[in-house]
Protein backbone atom coordinates (compact mmCIF):
# COMPACT_ATOMS: atom_id res chain seq x y z
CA UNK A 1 -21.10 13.35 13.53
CA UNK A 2 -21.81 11.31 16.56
CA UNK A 3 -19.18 8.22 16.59
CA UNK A 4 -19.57 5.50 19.38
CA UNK A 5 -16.25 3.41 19.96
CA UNK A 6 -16.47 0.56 21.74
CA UNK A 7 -13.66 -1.10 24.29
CA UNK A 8 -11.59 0.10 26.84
CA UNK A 9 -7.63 0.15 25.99
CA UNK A 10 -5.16 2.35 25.85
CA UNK A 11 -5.93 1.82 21.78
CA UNK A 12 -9.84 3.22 22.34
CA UNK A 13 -8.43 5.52 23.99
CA UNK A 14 -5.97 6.86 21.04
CA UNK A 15 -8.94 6.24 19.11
CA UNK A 16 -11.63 8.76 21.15
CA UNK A 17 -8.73 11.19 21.11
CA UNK A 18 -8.21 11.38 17.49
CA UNK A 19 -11.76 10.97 16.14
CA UNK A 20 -12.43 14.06 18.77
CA UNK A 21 -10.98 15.99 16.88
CA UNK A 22 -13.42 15.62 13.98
CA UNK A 23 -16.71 14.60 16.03
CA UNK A 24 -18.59 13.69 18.96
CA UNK A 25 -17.05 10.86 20.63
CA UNK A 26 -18.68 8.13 23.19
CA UNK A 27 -16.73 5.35 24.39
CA UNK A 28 -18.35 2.33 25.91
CA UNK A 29 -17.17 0.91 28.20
CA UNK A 30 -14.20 2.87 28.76
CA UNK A 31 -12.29 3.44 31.42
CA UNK A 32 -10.83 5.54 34.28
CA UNK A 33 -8.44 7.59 32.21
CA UNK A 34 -11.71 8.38 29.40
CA UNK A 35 -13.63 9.11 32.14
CA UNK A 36 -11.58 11.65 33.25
CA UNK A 37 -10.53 13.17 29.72
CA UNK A 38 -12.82 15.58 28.58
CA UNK A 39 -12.35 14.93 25.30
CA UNK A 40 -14.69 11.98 26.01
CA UNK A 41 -18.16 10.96 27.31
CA UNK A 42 -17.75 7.54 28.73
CA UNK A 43 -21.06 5.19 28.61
CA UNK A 44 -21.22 1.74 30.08
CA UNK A 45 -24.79 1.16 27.85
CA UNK A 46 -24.77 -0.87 24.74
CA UNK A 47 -23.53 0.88 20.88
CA UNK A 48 -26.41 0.17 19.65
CA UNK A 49 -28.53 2.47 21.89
CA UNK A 50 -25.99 5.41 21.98
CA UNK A 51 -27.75 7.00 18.52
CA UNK A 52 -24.31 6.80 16.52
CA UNK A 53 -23.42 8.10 12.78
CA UNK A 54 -20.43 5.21 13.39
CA UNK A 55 -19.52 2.66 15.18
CA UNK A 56 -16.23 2.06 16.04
CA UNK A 57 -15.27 -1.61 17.15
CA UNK A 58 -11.69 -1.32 19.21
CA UNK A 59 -11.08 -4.84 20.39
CA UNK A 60 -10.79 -8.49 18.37
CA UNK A 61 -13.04 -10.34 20.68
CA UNK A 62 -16.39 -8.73 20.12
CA UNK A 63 -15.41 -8.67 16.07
CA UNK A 64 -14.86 -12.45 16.48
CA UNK A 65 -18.22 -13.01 17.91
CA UNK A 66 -20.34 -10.91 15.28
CA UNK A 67 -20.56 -6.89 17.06
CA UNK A 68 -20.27 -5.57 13.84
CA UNK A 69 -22.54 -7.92 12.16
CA UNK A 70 -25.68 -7.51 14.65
CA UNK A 71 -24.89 -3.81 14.64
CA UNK A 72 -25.07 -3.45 10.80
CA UNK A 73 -28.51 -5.89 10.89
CA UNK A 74 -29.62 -3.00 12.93
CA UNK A 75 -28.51 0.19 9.75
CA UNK A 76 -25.43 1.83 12.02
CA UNK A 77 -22.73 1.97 10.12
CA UNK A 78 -19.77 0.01 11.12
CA UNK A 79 -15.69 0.21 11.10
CA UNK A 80 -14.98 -3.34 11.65
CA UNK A 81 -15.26 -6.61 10.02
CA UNK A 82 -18.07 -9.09 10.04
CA UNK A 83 -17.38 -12.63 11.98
CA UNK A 84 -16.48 -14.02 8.72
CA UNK A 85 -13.57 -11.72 8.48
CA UNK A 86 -12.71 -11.23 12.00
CA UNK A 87 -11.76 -15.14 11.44
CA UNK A 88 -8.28 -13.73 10.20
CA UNK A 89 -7.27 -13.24 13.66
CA UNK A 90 -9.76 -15.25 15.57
CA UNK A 91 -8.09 -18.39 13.97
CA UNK A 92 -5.04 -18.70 12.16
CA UNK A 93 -5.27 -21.94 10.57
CA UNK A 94 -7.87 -20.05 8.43
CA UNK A 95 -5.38 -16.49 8.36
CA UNK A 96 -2.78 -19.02 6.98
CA UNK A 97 -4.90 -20.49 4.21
CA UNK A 98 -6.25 -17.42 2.83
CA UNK A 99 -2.75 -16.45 2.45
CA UNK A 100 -2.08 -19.54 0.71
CA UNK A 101 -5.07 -19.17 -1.60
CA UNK A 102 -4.22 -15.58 -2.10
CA UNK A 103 -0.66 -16.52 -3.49
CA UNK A 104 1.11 -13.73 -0.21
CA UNK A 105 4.80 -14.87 0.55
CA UNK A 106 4.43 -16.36 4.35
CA UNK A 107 6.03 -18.66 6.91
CA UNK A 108 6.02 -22.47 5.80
CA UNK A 109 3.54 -23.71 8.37
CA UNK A 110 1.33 -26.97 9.96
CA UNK A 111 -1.78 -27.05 11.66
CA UNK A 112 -1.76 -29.71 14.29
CA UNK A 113 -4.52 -30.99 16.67
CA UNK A 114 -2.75 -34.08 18.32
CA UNK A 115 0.82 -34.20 20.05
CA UNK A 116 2.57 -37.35 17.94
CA UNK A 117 2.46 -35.34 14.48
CA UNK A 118 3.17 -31.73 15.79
CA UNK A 119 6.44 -33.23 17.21
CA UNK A 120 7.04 -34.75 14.13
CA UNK A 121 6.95 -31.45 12.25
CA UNK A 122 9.19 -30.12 14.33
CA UNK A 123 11.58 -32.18 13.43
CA UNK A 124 12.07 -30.60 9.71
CA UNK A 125 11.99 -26.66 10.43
CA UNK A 126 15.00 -25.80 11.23
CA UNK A 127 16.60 -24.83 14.35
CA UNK A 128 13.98 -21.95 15.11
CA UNK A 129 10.49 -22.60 15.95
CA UNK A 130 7.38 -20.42 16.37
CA UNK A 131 4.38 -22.16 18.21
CA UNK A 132 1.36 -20.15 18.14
CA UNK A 133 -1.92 -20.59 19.08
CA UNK A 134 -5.09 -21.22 16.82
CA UNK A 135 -7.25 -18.60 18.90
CA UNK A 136 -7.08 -15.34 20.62
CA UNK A 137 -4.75 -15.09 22.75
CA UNK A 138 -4.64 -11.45 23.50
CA UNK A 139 -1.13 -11.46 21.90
CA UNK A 140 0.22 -13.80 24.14
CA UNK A 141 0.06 -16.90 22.30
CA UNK A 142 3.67 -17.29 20.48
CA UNK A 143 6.65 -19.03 21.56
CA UNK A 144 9.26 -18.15 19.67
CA UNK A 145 12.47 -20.40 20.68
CA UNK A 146 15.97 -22.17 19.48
CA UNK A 147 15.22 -24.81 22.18
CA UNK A 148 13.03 -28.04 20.70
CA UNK A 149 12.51 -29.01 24.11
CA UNK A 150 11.13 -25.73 24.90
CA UNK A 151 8.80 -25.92 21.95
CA UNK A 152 7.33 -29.35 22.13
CA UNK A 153 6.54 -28.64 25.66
CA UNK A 154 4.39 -25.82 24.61
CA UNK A 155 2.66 -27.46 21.99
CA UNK A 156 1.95 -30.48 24.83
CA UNK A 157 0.59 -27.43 27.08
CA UNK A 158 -1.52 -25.11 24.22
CA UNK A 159 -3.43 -28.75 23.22
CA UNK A 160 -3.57 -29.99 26.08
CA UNK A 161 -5.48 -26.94 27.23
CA UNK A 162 -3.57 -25.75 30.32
CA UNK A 163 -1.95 -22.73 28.99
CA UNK A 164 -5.11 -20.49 26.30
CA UNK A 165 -8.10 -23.06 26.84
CA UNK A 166 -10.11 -24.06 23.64
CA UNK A 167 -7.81 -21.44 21.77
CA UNK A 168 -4.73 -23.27 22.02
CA UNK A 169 -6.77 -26.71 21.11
CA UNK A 170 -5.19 -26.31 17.36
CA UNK A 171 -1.81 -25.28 17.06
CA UNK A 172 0.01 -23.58 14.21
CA UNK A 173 3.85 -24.52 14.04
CA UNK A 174 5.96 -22.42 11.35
CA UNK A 175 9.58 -21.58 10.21
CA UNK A 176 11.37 -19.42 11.73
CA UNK A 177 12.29 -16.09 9.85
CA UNK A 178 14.75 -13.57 10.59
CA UNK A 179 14.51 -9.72 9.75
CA UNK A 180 13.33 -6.63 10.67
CA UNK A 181 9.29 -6.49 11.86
CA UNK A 182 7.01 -4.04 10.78
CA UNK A 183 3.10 -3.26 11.76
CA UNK A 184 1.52 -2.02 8.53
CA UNK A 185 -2.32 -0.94 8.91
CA UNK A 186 -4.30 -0.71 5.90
CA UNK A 187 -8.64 1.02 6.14
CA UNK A 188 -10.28 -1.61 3.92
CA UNK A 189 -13.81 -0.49 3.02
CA UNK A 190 -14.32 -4.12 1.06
CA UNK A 191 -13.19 -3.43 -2.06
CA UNK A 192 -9.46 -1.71 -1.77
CA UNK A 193 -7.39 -0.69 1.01
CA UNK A 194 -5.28 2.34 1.93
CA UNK A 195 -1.93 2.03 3.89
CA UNK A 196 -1.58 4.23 7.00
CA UNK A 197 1.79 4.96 7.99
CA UNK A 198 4.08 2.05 9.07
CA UNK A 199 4.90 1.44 12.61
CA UNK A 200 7.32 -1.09 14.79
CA UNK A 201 6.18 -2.09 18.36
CA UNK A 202 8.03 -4.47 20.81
CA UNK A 203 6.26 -7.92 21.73
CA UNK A 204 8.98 -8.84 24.33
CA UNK A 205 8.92 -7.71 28.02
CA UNK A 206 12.31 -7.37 28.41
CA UNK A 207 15.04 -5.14 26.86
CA UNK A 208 17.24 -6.42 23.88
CA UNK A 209 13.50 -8.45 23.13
CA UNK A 210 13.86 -10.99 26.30
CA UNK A 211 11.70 -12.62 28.38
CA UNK A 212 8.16 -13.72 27.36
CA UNK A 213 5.31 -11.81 24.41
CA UNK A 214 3.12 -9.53 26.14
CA UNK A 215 0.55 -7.12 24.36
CA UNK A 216 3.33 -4.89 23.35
CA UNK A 217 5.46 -2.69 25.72
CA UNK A 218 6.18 0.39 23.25
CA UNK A 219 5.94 1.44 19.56
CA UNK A 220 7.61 4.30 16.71
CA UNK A 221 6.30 5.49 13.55
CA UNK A 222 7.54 6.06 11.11
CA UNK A 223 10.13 3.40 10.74
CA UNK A 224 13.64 5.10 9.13
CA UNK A 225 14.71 2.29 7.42
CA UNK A 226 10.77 1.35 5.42
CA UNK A 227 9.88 4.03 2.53
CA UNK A 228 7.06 4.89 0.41
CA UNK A 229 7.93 2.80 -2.42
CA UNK A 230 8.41 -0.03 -0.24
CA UNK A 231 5.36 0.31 1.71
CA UNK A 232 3.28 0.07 -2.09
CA UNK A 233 5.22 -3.26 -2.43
CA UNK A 234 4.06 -4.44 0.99
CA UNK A 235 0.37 -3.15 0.04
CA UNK A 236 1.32 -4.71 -3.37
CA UNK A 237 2.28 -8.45 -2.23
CA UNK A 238 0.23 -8.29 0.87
CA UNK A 239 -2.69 -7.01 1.67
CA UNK A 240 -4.00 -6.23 -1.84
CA UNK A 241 -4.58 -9.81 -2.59
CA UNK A 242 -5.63 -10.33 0.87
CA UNK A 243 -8.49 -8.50 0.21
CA UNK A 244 -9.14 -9.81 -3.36
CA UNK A 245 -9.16 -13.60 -1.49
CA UNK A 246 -11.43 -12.59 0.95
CA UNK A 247 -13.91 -10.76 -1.76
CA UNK A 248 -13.59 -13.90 -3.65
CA UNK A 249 -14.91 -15.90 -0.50
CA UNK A 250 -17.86 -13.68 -0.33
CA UNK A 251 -16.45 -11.61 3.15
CA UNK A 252 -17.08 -7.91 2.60
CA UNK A 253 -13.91 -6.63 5.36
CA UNK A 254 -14.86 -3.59 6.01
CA UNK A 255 -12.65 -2.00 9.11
CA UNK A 256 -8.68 -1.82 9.78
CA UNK A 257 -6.61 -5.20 8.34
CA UNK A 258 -3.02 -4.75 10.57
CA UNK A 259 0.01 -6.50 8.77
CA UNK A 260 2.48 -7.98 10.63
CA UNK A 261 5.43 -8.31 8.37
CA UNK A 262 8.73 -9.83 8.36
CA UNK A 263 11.59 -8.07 6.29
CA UNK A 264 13.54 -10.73 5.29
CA UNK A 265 17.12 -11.23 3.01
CA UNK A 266 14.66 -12.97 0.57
CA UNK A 267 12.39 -11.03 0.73
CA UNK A 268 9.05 -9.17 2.86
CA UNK A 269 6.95 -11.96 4.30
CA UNK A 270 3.20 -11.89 6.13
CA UNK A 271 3.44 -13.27 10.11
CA UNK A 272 0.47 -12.79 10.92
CA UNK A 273 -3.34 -10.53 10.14
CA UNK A 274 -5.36 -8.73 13.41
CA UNK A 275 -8.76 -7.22 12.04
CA UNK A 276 -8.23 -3.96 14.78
CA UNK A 277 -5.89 -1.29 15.50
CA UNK A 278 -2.67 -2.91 16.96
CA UNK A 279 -2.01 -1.08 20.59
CA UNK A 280 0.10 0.19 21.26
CA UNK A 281 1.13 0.85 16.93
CA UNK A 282 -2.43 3.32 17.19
CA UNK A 283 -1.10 5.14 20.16
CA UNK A 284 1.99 6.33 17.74
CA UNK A 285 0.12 5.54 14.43
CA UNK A 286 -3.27 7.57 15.01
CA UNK A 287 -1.74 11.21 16.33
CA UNK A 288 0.23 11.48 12.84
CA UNK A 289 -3.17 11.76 11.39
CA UNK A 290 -4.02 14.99 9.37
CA UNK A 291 -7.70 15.64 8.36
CA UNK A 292 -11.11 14.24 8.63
CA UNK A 293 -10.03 11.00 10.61
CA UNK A 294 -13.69 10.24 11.16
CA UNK A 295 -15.12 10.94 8.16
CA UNK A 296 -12.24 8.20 6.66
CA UNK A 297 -13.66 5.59 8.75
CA UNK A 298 -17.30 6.39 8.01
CA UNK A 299 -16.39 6.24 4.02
CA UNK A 300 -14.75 2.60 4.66
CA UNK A 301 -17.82 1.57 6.76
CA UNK A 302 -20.14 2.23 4.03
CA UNK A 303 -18.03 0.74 1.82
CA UNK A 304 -16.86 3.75 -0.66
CA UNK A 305 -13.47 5.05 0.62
CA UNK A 306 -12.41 8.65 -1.28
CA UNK A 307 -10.27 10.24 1.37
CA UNK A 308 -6.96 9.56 1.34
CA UNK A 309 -4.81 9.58 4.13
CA UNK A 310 -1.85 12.13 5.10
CA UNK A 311 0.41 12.06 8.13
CA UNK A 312 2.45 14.64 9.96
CA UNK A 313 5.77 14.14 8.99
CA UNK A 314 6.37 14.35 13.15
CA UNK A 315 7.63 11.09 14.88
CA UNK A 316 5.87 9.44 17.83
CA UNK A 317 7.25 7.34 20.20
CA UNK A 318 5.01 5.33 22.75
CA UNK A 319 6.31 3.07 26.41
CA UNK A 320 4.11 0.95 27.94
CA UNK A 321 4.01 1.42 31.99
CA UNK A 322 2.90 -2.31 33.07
CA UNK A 323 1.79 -3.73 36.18
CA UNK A 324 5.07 -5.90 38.45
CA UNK A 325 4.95 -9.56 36.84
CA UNK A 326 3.15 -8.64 33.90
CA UNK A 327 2.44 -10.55 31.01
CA UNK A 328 2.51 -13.92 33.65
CA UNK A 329 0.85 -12.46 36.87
CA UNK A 330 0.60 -8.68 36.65
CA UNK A 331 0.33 -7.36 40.44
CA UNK A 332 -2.93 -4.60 40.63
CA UNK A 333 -4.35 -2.42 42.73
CA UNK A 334 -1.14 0.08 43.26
CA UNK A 335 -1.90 3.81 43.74
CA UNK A 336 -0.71 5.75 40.59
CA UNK A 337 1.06 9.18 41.26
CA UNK A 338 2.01 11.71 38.35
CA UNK A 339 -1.47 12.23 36.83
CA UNK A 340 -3.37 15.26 36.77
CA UNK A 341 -7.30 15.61 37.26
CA UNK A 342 -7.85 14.96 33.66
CA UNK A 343 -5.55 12.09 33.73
CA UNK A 344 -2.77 13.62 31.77
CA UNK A 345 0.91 14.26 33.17
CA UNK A 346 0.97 16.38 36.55
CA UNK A 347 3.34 18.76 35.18
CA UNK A 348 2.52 18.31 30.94
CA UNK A 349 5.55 17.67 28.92
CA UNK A 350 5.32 19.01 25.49
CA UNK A 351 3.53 16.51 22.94
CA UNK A 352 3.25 13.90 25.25
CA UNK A 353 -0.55 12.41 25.52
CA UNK A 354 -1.22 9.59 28.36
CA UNK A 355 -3.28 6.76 27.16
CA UNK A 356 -4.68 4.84 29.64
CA UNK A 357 -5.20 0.77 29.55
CA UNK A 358 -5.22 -0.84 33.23
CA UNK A 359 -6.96 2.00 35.45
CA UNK A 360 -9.56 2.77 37.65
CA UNK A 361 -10.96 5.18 39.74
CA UNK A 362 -11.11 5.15 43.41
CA UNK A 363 -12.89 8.21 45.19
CA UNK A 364 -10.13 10.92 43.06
CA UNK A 365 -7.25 8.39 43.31
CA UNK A 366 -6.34 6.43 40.11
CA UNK A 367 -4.97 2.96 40.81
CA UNK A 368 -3.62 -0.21 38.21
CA UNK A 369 -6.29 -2.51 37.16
CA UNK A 370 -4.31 -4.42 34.51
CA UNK A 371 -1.39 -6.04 33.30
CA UNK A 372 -0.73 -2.60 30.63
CA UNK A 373 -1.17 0.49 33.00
CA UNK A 374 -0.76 3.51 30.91
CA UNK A 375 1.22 4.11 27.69
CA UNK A 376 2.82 7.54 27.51
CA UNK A 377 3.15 8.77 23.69
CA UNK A 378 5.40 11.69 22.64
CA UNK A 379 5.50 13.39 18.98
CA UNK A 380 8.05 15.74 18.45
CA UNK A 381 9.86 16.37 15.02
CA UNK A 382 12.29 13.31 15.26
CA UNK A 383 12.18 9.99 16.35
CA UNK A 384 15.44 10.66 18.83
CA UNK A 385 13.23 14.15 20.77
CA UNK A 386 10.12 11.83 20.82
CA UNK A 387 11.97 9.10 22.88
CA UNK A 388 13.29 11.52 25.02
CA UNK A 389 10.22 13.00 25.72
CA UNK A 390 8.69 10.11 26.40
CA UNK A 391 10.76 8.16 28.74
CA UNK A 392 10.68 11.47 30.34
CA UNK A 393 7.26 11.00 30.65
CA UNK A 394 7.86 7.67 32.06
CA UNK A 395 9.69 9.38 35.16
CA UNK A 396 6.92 11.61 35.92
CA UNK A 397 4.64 8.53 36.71
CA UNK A 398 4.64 6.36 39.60
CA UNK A 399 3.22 3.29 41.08
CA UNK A 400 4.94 0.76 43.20
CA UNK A 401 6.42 -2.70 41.02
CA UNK A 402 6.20 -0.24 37.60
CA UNK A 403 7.84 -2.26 34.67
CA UNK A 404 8.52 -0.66 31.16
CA UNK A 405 11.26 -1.26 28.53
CA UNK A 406 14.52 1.03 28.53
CA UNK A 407 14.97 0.53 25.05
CA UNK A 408 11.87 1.24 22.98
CA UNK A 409 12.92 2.88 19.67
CA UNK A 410 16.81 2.99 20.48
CA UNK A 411 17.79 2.16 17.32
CA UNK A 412 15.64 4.10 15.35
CA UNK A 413 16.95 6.63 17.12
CA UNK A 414 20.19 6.38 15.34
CA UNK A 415 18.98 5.99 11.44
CA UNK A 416 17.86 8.34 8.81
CA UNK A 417 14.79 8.25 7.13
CA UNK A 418 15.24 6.48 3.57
């Protein structure tokens, strides 16, 4: 089988990796660290043209604006949702309603287009508020904050246009909820949906989750403290009747629906939908994999899942190396020490796999090109020797202005699986 994935993160390139093992892999565009690892032929031409069994769509912006549609006009089979269904994430005024309609526990919430009422809503939700943006916002588009000030200030910035553009020209204002997070991705092949195994990552960009959402700065699965029985009730509450709405509305999803739940004292609760493979949850989700990875995603594509899928009962651990002043003005072009010729560790550390986001090849130098640099993901056989090995990881890399968390999984570290 000849699979074609298309993007150029650290997630396409946990993505290549695993569906190597099981097939021919192509990644377009890629990037320096692909182009290195040969595992992978990079291609900067177009999916379509590439002669693939599957397609592959990594990112949310080209499922927004119809890839997977104009691909499957053309007979490739695709693993990724149609515009239609890609509006989950591309807008979530619409995520919010189908959850609504579907009857899924979620944030109370408004949908605001003008200053005078937005303020006016914040006035009755408590003394937490989340500000988000309608669009994409490549996961930078939540405030989260105690400080009402703070908050109507954003909203005045997202509408007014001077923070995300045309994405911030709605804005969704909901409750604040407390609890434990969790990243639950489900292959949806239309009709039904199968849970892959749950994952936390960390949004902040600071230890003890300070300072400002980025993309993520690190991720564990599997998370001690969420079971099997309670991961049917999140599939059960969730993204079942998700995926009932959205057949009801006519959208065949076909592709990966990601879960962001809250685990709150009353009860779990829906934040948000993405319609890809969170990243950095697939650089710890995707190497627990056991079997025919590909042929799981080409079942889902043509809309007739029968595998079922089974994880190592390993732990991974991923940190995010980012550029200096990343998520608000990442500094680039720094030479990057520590990698090999294949653009793995220097000196390998066992089960540790570089992923590589913001790279690029210089003559035989590799240099930052992006706010995420490289995420370094270890597996060992508990969540404790998988954090070890992977901030050791960390110390093996250089590049000048480096910033990663210090705490990524610290707590897991400590629990027991339930």
């Amino acid at each position: 089988m000849k699979v074609v994935v298309v993007g150029s993160g650290a997630r396409e390139h946990a993505l290549a990796r695993r569906l190597s093992l099981d097939a021919e892999v192509i990644v377009t565009p890629g990037n320096a660290g692909m182009m290195l690892d040969p595992q992978i032929t990079v291609s900067k031409e177009d999916p379509e043209s590439l002669g693939a069994d599957l397609v592959v769509i990594g990112p949310e912006v080209p499922l927004v604006e119809g890839m997977a549609d104009h691909l499957r006009a053309l007979g490739i089979p695709v693993f990724g949702p149609g515009a239609d269904g890609a509006q989950l994430e591309g807008s979530k005024e619409f995520m919010k309603q189908v959850l609504v309609d579907a009857g899924v526990p979620t944030a109370a919430y408004g949908a605001f287009t003008e200053l005078a009422p937005a303020l006016d809503f914040l006035d009755h939700m408590g003394d937490l508020f989340v500000v988000k943006t309608d669009g994409l916002a490549a996961g930078k588009g939540v405030l989260v904050t105690t400080d009402r000030g703070e908050a109507a200030a954003d909203i005045a910035e997202k509408l007014s246009g001077s923070s995300f553009g045309d994405a911030g020209s709605t804005v969704v204002i909901e409750e604040g909820l407390s609890g434990p997070e969790c990243s639950l991705l489900a292959i949806v092949d239309g009709k039904r949906a199968l849970a892959l195994a749950p994952a936390q990552d960390f949004k902040r960009a600071l230890d003890k989750d300070l300072g400002p959402n980025t993309g993520g700065m690190g991720a564990y699965s599997p998370m001690p403290s969420v079971s099997d029985s309670l991961v049917e009730e999140l599939m059960a509450i969730g993204v079942d009747p998700t995926v009932a709405q959205l057949r009801s509305m006519g959208i065949d999803y076909r592709g990966v629906l990601y879960a962001g739940l809250m685990l709150t004292p009353t009860g779990p609760k829906i934040l948000e939908y993405n319609v890809r493979f969170g990243d950095p949850e697939a650089e710890v989700v995707l190497p627990r994999v056991r079997g025919n990875f590909a042929e799981l995603l080409l079942e889902a594509a043509l809309g007739d899942l029968q595998s079922t899928p089974i994880f190592e009962d390993d732990a991974t651990v991923c940190v995010v190396m980012a550029s200096e002043h990343y998520p608000e003005a990442p500094m680039t072009g720094r030479l990057i020490s520590g990698l090999g010729a294949d653009g793995q560790l220097e000196t390998p550390i066992e089960g540790v796999t570089v992923f590589h986001a913001g790279t690029v090849l210089e003559g035989e130098q590799l240099y930052t090109s992006g706010g995420r640099v490289l995420t370094l993901s270890a597996q060992r056989s508990s969540i404790a020797e998988a954090r070890e090995a992977a901030y050791a990881a960390v110390q093996a890399i250089h590049f000048e202005g480096a910033h990663y968390r210090s705490d990524i999984a610290l707590e897991a570290s400590k629990e027991k699986m339930q």
